[in-house]
PDB file of N, CA and C in Angstrom:
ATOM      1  N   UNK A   1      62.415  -4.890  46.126  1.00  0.00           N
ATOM      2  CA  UNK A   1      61.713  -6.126  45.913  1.00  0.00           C
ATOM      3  C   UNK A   1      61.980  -6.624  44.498  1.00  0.00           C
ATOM      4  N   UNK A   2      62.653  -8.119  44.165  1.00  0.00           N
ATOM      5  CA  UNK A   2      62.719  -8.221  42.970  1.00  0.00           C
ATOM      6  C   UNK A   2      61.722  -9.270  42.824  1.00  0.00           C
ATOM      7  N   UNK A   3      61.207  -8.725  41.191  1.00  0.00           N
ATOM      8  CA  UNK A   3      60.067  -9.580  40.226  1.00  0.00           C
ATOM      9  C   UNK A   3      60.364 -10.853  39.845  1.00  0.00           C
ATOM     10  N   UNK A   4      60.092 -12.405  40.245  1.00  0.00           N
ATOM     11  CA  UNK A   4      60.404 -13.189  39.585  1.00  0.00           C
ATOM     12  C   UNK A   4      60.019 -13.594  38.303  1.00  0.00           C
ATOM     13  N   UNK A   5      61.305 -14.307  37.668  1.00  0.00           N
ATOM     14  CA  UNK A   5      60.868 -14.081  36.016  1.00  0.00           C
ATOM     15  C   UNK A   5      60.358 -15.653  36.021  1.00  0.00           C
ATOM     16  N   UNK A   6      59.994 -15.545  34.794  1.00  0.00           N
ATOM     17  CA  UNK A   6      59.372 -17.026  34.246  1.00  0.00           C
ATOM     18  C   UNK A   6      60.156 -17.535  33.074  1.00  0.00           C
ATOM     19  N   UNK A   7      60.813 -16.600  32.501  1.00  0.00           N
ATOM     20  CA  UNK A   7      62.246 -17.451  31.794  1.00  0.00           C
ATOM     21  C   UNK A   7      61.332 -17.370  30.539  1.00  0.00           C
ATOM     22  N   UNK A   8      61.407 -18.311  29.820  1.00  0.00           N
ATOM     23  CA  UNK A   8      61.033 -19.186  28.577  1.00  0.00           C
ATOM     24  C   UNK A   8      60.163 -20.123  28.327  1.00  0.00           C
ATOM     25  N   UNK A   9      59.974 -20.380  30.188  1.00  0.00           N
ATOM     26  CA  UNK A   9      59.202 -20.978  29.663  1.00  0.00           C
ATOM     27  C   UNK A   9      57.968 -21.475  29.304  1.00  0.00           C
ATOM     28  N   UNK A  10      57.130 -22.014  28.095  1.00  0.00           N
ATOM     29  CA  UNK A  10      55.906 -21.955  27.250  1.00  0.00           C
ATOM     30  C   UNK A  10      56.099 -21.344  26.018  1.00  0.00           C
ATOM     31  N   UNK A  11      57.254 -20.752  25.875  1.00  0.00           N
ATOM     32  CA  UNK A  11      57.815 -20.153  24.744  1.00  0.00           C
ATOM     33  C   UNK A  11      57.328 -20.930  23.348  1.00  0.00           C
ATOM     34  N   UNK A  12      58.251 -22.447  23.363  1.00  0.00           N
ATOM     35  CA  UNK A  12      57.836 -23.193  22.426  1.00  0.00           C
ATOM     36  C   UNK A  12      56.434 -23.034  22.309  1.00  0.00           C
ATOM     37  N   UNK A  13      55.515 -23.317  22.839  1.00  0.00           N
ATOM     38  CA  UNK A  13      54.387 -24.182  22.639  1.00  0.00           C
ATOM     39  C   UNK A  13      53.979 -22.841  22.195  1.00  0.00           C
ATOM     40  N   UNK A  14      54.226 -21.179  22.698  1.00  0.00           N
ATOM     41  CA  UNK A  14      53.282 -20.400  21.530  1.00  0.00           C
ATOM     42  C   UNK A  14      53.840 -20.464  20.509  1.00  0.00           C
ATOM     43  N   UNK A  15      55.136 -20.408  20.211  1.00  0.00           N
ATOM     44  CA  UNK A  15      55.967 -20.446  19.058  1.00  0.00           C
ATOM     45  C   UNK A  15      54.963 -21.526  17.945  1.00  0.00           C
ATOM     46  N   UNK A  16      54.585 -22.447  18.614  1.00  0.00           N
ATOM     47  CA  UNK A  16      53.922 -23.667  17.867  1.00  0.00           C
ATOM     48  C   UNK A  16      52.828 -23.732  17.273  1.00  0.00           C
ATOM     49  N   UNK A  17      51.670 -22.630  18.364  1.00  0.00           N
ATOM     50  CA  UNK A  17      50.107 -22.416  18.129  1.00  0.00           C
ATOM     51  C   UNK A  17      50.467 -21.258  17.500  1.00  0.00           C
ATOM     52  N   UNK A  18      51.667 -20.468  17.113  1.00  0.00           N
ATOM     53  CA  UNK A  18      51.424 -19.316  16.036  1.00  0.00           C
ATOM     54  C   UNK A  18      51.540 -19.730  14.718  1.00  0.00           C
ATOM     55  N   UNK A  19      52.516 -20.957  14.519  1.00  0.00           N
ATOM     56  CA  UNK A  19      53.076 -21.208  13.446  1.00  0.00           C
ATOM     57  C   UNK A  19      51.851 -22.613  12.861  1.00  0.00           C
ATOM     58  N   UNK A  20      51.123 -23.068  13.734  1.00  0.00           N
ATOM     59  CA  UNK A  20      50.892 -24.017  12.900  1.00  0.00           C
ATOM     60  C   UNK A  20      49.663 -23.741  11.868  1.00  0.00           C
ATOM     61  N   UNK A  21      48.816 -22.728  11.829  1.00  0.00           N
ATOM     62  CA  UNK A  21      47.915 -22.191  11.131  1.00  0.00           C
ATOM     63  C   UNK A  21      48.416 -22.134   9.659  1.00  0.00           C
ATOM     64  N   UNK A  22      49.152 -21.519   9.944  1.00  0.00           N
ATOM     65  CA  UNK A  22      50.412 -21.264   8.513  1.00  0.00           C
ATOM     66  C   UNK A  22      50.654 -22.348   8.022  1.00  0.00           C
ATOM     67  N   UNK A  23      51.261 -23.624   8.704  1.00  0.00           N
ATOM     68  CA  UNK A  23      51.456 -24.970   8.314  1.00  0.00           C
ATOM     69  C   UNK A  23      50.312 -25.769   7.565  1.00  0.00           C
ATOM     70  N   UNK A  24      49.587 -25.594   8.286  1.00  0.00           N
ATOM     71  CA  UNK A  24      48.120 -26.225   7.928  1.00  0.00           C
ATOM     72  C   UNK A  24      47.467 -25.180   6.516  1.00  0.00           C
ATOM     73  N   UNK A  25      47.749 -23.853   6.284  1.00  0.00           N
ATOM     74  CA  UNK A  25      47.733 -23.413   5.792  1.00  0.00           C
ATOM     75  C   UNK A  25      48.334 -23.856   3.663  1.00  0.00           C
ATOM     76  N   UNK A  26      49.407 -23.363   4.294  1.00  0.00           N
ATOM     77  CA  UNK A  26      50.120 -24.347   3.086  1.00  0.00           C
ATOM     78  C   UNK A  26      50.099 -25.597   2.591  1.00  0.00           C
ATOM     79  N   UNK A  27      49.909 -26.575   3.682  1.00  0.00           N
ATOM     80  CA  UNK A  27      49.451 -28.372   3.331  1.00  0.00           C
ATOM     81  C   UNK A  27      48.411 -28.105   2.359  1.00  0.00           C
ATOM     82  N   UNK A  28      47.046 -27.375   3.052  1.00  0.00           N
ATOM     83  CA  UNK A  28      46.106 -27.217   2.205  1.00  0.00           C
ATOM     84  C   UNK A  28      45.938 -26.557   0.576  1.00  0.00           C
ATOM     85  N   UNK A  29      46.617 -25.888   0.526  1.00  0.00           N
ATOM     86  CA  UNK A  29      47.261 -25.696  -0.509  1.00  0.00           C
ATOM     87  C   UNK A  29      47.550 -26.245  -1.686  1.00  0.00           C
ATOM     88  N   UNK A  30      48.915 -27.014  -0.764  1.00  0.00           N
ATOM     89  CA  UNK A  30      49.539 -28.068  -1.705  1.00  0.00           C
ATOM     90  C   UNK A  30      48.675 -28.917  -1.939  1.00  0.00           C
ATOM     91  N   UNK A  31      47.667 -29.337  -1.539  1.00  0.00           N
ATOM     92  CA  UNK A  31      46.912 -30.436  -1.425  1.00  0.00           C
ATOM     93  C   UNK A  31      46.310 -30.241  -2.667  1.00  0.00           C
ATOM     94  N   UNK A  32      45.408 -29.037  -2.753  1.00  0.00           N
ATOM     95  CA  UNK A  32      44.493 -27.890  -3.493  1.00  0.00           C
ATOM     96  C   UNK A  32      45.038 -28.034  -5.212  1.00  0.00           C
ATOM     97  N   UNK A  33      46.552 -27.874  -5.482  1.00  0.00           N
ATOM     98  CA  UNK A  33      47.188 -27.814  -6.419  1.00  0.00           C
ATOM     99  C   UNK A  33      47.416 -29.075  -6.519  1.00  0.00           C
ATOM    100  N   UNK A  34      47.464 -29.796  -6.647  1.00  0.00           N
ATOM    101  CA  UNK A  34      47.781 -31.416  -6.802  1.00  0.00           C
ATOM    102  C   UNK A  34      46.432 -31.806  -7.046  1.00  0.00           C
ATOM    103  N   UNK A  35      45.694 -31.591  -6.202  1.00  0.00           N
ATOM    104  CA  UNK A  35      44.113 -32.152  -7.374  1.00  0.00           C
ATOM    105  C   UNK A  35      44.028 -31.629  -7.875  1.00  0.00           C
ATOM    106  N   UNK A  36      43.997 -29.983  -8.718  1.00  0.00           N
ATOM    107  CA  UNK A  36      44.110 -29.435  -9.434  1.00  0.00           C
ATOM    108  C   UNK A  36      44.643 -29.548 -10.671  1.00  0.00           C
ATOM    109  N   UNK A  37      45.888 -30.108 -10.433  1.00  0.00           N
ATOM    110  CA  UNK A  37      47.076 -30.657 -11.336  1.00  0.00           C
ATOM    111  C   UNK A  37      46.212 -32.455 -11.831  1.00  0.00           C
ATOM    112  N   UNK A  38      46.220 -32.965 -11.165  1.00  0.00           N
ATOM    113  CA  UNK A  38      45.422 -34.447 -11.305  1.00  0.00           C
ATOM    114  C   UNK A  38      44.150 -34.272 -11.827  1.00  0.00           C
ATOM    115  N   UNK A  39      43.262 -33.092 -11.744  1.00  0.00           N
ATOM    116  CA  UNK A  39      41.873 -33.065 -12.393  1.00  0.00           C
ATOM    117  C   UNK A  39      42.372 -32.610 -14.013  1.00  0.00           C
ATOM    118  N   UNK A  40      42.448 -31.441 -14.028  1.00  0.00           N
ATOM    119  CA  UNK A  40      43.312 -31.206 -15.967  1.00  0.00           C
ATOM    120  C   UNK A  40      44.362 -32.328 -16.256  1.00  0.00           C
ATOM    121  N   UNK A  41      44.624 -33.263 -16.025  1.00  0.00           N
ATOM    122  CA  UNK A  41      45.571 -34.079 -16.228  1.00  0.00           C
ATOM    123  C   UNK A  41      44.286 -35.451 -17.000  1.00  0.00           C
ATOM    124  N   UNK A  42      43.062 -35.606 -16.383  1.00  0.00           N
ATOM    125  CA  UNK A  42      42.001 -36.485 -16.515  1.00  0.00           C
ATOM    126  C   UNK A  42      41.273 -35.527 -17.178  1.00  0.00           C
ATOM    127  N   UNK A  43      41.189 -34.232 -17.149  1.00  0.00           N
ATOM    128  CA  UNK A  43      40.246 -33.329 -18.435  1.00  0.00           C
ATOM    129  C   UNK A  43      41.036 -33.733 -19.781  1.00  0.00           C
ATOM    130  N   UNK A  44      42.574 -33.221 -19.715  1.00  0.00           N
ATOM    131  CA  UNK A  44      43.370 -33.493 -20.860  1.00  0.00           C
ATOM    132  C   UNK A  44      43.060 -34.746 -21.794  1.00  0.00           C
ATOM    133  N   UNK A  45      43.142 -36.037 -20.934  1.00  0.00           N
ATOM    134  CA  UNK A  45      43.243 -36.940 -21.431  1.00  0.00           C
ATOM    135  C   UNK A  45      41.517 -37.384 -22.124  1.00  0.00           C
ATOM    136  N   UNK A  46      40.483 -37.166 -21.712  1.00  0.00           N
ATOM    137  CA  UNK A  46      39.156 -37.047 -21.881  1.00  0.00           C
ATOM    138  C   UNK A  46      39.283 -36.416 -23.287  1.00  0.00           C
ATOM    139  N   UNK A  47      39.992 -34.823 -23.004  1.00  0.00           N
ATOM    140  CA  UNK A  47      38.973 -34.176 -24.266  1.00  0.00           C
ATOM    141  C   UNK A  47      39.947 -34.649 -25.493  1.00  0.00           C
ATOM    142  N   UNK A  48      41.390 -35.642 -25.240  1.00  0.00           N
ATOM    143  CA  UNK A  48      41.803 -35.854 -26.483  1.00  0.00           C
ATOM    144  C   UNK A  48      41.175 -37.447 -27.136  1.00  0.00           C
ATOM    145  N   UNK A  49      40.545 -38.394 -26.019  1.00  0.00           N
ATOM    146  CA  UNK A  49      39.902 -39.328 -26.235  1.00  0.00           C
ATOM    147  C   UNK A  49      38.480 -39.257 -27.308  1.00  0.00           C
ATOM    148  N   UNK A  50      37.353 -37.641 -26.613  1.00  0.00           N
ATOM    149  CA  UNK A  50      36.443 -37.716 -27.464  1.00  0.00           C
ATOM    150  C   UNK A  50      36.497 -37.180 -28.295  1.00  0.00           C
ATOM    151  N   UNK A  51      37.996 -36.249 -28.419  1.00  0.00           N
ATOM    152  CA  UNK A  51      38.452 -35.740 -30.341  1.00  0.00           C
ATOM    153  C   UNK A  51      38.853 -36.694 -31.265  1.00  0.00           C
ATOM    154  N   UNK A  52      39.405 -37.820 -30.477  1.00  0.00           N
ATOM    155  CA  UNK A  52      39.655 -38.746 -31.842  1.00  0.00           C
ATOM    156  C   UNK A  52      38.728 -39.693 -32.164  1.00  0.00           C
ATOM    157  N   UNK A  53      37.720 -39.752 -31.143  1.00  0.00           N
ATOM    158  CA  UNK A  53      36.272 -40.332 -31.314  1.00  0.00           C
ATOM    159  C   UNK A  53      35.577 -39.952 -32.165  1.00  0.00           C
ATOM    160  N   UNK A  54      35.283 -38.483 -32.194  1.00  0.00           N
ATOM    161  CA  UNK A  54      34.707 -37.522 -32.905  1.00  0.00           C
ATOM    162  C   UNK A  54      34.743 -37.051 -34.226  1.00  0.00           C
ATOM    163  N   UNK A  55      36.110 -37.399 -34.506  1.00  0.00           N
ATOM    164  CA  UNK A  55      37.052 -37.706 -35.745  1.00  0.00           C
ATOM    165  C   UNK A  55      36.995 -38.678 -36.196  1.00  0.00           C
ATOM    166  N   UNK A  56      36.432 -39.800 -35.468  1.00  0.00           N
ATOM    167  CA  UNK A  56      36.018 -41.074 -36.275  1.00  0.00           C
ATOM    168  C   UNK A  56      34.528 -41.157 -36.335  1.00  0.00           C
ATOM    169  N   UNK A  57      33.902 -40.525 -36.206  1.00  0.00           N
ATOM    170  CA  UNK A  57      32.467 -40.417 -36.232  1.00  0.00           C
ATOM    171  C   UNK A  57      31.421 -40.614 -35.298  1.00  0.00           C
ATOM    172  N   UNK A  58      32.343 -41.221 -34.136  1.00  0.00           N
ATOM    173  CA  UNK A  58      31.193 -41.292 -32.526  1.00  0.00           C
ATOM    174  C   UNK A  58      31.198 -40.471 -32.004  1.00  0.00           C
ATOM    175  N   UNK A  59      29.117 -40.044 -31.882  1.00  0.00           N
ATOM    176  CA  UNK A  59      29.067 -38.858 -31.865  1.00  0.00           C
ATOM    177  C   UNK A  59      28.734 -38.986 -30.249  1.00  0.00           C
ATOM    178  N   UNK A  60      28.637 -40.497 -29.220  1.00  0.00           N
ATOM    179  CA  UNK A  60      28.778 -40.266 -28.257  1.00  0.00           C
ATOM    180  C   UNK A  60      30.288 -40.032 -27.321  1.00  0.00           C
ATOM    181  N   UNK A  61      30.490 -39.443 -27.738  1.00  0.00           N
ATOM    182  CA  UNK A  61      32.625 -39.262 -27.251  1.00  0.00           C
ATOM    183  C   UNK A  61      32.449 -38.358 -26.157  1.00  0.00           C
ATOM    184  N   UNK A  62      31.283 -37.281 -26.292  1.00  0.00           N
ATOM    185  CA  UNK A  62      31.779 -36.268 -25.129  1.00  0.00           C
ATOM    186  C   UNK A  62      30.794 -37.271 -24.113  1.00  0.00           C
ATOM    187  N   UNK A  63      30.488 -38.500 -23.726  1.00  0.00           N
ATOM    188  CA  UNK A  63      30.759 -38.847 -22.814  1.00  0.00           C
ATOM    189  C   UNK A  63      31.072 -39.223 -21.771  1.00  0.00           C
ATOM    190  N   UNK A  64      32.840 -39.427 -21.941  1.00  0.00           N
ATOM    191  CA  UNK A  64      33.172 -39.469 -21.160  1.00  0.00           C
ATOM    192  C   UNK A  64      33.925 -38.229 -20.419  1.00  0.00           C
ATOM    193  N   UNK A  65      33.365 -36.863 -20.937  1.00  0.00           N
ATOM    194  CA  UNK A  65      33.895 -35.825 -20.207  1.00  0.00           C
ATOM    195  C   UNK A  65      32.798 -35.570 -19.172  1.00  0.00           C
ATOM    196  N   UNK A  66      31.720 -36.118 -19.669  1.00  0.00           N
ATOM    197  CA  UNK A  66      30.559 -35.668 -18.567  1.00  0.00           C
ATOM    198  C   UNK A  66      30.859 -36.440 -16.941  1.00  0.00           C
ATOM    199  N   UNK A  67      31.703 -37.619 -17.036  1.00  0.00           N
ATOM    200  CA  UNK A  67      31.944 -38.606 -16.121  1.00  0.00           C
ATOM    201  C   UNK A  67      33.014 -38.246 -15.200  1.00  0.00           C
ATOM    202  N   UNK A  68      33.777 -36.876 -16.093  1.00  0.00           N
ATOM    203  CA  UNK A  68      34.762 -36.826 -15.322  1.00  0.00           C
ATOM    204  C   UNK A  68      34.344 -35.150 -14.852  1.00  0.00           C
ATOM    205  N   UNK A  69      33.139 -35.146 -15.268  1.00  0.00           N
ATOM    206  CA  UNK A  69      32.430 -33.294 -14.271  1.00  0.00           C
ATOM    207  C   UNK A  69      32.739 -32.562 -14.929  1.00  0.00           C
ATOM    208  N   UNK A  70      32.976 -32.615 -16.507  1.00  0.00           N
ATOM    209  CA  UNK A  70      33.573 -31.927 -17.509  1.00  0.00           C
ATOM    210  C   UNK A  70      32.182 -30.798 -18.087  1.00  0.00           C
ATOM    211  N   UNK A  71      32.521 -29.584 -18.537  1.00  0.00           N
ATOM    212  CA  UNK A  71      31.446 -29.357 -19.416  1.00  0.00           C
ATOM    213  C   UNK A  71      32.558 -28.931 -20.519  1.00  0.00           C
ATOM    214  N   UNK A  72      31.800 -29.107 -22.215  1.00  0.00           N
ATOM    215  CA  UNK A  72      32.522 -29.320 -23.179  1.00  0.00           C
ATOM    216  C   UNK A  72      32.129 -28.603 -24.467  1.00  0.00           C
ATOM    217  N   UNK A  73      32.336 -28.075 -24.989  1.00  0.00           N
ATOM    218  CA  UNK A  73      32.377 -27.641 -26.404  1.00  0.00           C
ATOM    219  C   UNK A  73      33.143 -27.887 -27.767  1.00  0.00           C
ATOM    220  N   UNK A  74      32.267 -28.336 -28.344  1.00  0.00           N
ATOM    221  CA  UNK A  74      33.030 -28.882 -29.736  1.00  0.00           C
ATOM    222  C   UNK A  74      32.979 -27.973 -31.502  1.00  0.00           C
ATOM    223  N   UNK A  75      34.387 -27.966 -31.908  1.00  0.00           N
ATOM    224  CA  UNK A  75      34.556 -27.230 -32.970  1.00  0.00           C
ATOM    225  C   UNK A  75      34.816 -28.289 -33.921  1.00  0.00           C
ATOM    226  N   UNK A  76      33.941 -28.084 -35.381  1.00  0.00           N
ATOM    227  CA  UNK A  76      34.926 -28.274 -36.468  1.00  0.00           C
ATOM    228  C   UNK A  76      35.221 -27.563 -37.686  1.00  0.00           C
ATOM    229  N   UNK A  77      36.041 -27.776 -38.295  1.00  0.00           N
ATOM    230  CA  UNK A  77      36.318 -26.939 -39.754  1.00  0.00           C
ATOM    231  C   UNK A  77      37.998 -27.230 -39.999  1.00  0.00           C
ATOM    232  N   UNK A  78      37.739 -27.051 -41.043  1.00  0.00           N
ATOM    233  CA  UNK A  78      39.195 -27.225 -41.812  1.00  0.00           C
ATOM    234  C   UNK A  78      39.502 -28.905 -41.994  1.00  0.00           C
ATOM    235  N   UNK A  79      38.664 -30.165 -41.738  1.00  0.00           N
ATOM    236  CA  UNK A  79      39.348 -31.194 -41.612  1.00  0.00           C
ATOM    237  C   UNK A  79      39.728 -31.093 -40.376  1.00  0.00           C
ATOM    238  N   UNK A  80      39.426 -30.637 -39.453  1.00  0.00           N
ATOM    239  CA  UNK A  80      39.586 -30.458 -37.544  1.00  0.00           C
ATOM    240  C   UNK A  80      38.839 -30.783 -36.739  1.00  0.00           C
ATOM    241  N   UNK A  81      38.562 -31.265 -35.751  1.00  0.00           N
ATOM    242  CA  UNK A  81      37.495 -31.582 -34.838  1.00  0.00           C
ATOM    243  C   UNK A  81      38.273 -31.181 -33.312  1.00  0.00           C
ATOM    244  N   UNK A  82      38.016 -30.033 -32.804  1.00  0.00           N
ATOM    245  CA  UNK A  82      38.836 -29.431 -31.353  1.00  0.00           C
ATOM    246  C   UNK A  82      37.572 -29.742 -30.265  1.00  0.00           C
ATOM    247  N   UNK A  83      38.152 -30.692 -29.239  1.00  0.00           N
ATOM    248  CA  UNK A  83      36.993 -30.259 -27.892  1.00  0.00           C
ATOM    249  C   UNK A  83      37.657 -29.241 -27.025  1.00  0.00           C
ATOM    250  N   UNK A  84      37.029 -28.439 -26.325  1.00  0.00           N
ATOM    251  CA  UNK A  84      37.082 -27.612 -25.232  1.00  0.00           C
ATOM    252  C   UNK A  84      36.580 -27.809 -24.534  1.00  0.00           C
ATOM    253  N   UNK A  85      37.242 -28.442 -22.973  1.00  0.00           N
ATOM    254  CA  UNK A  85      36.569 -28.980 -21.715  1.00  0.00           C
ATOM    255  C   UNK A  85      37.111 -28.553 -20.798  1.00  0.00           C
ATOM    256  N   UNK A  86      36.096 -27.610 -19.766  1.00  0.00           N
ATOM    257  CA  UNK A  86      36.323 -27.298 -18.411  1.00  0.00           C
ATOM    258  C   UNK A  86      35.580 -27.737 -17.185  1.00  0.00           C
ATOM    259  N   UNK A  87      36.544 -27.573 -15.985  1.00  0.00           N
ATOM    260  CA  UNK A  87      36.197 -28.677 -14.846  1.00  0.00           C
ATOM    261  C   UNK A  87      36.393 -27.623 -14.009  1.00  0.00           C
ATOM    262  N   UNK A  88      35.200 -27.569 -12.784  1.00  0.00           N
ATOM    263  CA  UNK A  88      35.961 -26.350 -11.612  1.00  0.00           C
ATOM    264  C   UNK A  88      36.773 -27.259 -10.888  1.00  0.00           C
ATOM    265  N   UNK A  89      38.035 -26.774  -9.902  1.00  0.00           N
ATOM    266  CA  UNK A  89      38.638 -27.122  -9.070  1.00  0.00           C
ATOM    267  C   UNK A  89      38.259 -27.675  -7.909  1.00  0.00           C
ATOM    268  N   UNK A  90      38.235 -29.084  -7.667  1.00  0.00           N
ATOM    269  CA  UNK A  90      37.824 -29.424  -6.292  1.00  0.00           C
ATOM    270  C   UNK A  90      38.163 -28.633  -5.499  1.00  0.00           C
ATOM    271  N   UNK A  91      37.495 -29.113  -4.040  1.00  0.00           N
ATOM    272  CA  UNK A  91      37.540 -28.786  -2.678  1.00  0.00           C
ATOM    273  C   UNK A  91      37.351 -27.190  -2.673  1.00  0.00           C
ATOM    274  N   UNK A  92      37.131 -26.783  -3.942  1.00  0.00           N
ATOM    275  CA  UNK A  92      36.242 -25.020  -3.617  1.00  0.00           C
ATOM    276  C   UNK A  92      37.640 -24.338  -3.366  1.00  0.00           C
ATOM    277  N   UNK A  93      38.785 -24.244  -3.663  1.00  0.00           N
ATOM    278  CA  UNK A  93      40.344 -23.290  -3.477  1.00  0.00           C
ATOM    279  C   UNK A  93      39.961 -22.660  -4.305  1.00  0.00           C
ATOM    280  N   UNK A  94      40.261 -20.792  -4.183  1.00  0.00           N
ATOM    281  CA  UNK A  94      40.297 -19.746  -5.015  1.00  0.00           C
ATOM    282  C   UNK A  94      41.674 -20.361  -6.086  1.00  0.00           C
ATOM    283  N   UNK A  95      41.469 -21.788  -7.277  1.00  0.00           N
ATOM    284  CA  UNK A  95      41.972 -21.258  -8.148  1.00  0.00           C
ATOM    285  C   UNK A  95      41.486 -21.225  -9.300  1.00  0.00           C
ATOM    286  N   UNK A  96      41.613 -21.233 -10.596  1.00  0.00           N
ATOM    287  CA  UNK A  96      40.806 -21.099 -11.739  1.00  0.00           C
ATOM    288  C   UNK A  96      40.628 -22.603 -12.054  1.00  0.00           C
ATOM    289  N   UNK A  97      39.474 -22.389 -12.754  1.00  0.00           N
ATOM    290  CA  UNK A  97      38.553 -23.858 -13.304  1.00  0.00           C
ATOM    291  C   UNK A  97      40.236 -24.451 -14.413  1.00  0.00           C
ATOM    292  N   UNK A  98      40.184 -25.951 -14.497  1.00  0.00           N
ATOM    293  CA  UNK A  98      40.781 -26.862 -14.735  1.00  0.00           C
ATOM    294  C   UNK A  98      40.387 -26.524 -16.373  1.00  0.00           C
ATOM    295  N   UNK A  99      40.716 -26.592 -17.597  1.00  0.00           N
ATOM    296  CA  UNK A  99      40.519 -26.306 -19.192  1.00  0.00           C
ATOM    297  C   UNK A  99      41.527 -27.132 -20.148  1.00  0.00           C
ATOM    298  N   UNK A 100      41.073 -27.849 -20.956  1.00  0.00           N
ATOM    299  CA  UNK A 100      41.738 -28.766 -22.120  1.00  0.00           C
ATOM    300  C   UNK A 100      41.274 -28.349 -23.387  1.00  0.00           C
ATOM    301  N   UNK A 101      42.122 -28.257 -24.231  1.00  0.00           N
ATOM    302  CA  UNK A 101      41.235 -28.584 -25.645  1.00  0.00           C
ATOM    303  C   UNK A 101      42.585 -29.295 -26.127  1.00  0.00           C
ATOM    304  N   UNK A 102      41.661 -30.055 -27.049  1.00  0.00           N
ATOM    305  CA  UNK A 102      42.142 -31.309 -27.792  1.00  0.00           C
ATOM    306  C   UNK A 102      41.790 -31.078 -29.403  1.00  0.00           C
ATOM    307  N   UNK A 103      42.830 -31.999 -30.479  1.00  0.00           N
ATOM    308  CA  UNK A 103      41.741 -31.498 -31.882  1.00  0.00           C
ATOM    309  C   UNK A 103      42.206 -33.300 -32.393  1.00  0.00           C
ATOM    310  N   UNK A 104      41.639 -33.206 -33.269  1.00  0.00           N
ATOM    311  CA  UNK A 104      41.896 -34.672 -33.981  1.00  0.00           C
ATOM    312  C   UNK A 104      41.391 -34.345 -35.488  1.00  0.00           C
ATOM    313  N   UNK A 105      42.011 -34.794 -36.364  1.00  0.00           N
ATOM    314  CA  UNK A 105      41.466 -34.746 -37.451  1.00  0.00           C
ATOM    315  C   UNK A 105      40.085 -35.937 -38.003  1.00  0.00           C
ATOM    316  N   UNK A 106      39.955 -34.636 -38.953  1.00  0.00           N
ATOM    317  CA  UNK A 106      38.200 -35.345 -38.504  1.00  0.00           C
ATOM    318  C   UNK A 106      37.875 -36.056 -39.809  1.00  0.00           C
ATOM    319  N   UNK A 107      37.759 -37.880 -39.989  1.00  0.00           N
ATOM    320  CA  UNK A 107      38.058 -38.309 -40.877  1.00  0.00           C
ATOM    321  C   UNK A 107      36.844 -39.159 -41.085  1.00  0.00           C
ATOM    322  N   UNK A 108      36.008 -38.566 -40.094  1.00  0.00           N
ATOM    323  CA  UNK A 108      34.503 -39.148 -40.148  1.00  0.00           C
ATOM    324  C   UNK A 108      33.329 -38.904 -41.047  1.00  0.00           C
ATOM    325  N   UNK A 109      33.819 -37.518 -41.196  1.00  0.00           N
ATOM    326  CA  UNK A 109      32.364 -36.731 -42.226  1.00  0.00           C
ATOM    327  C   UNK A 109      32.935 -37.328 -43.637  1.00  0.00           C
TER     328      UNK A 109
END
C-alpha cells in the first residue's frame, strides 16, 4: 500500500509564520534606535541651548530641557557652565537612557 505524499505543499506559508516574528522583531528595533537616536539628538541640542543661556545669565534655560522630558544637572567652575541632561528611551526598549552634556563659557557671573 503506498502513502500519499503532500509534496510542499503549505511549505511557504510556514516558512512565513516562522520568519515573520523575527521580521517584526527587528522593524521594532530599528524603529526603537531611531527614536533613540532622534531623542539625544533634541537632548543634545537643549542642553547646549541652556549652557549658553546659562552663560549669559538666564537662569530660566533648563527650561527647555524639561519640555523635551529631560532631567538636568548643572555645573560651574573654572569660567564653565556644563549641563548634564538625561532622557529615558521611548516606547520602553531595553536600551540605555538618552545623556548630553553641554558647557558654555560662563560670562554671566
Amino acid at each position: 500500500m503506498k502513502i500519499p505524499q503532500l509534496g510542499e505543499r503549505g511549505a511557504a506559508t510556514a516558512e512565513f509564520a516562522v520568519a515573520l516574528p523575527a521580521v517584526v522583531l527587528v522593524l521594532a528595533l530599528g524603529v526603537g534606535v531611531l527614536g533613540s537616536v532622534a531623542t539625544t539628538v533634541r537632548v543634545q541640542q537643549a542642553a547646549a541651548e541652556a549652557a549658553r543661556l546659562l552663560g549669559r545669565g538666564d537662569e530660566d534655560a533648563l527650561s527647555r530641557l524639561a519640555e523635551v522630558g529631560a532631567t538636568a544637572s548643572v555645573d560651574r567652575g573654572g569660567g564653565v557652565v556644563c549641563v548634564r541632561a538625561s532622557v529615558p528611551v521611548p516606547l520602553g526598549l531595553p536600551l540605555p537612557p538618552s545623556s548630553a552634556r553641554a558647557c558654555a563659557l560662563d560670562g554671566g557671573r
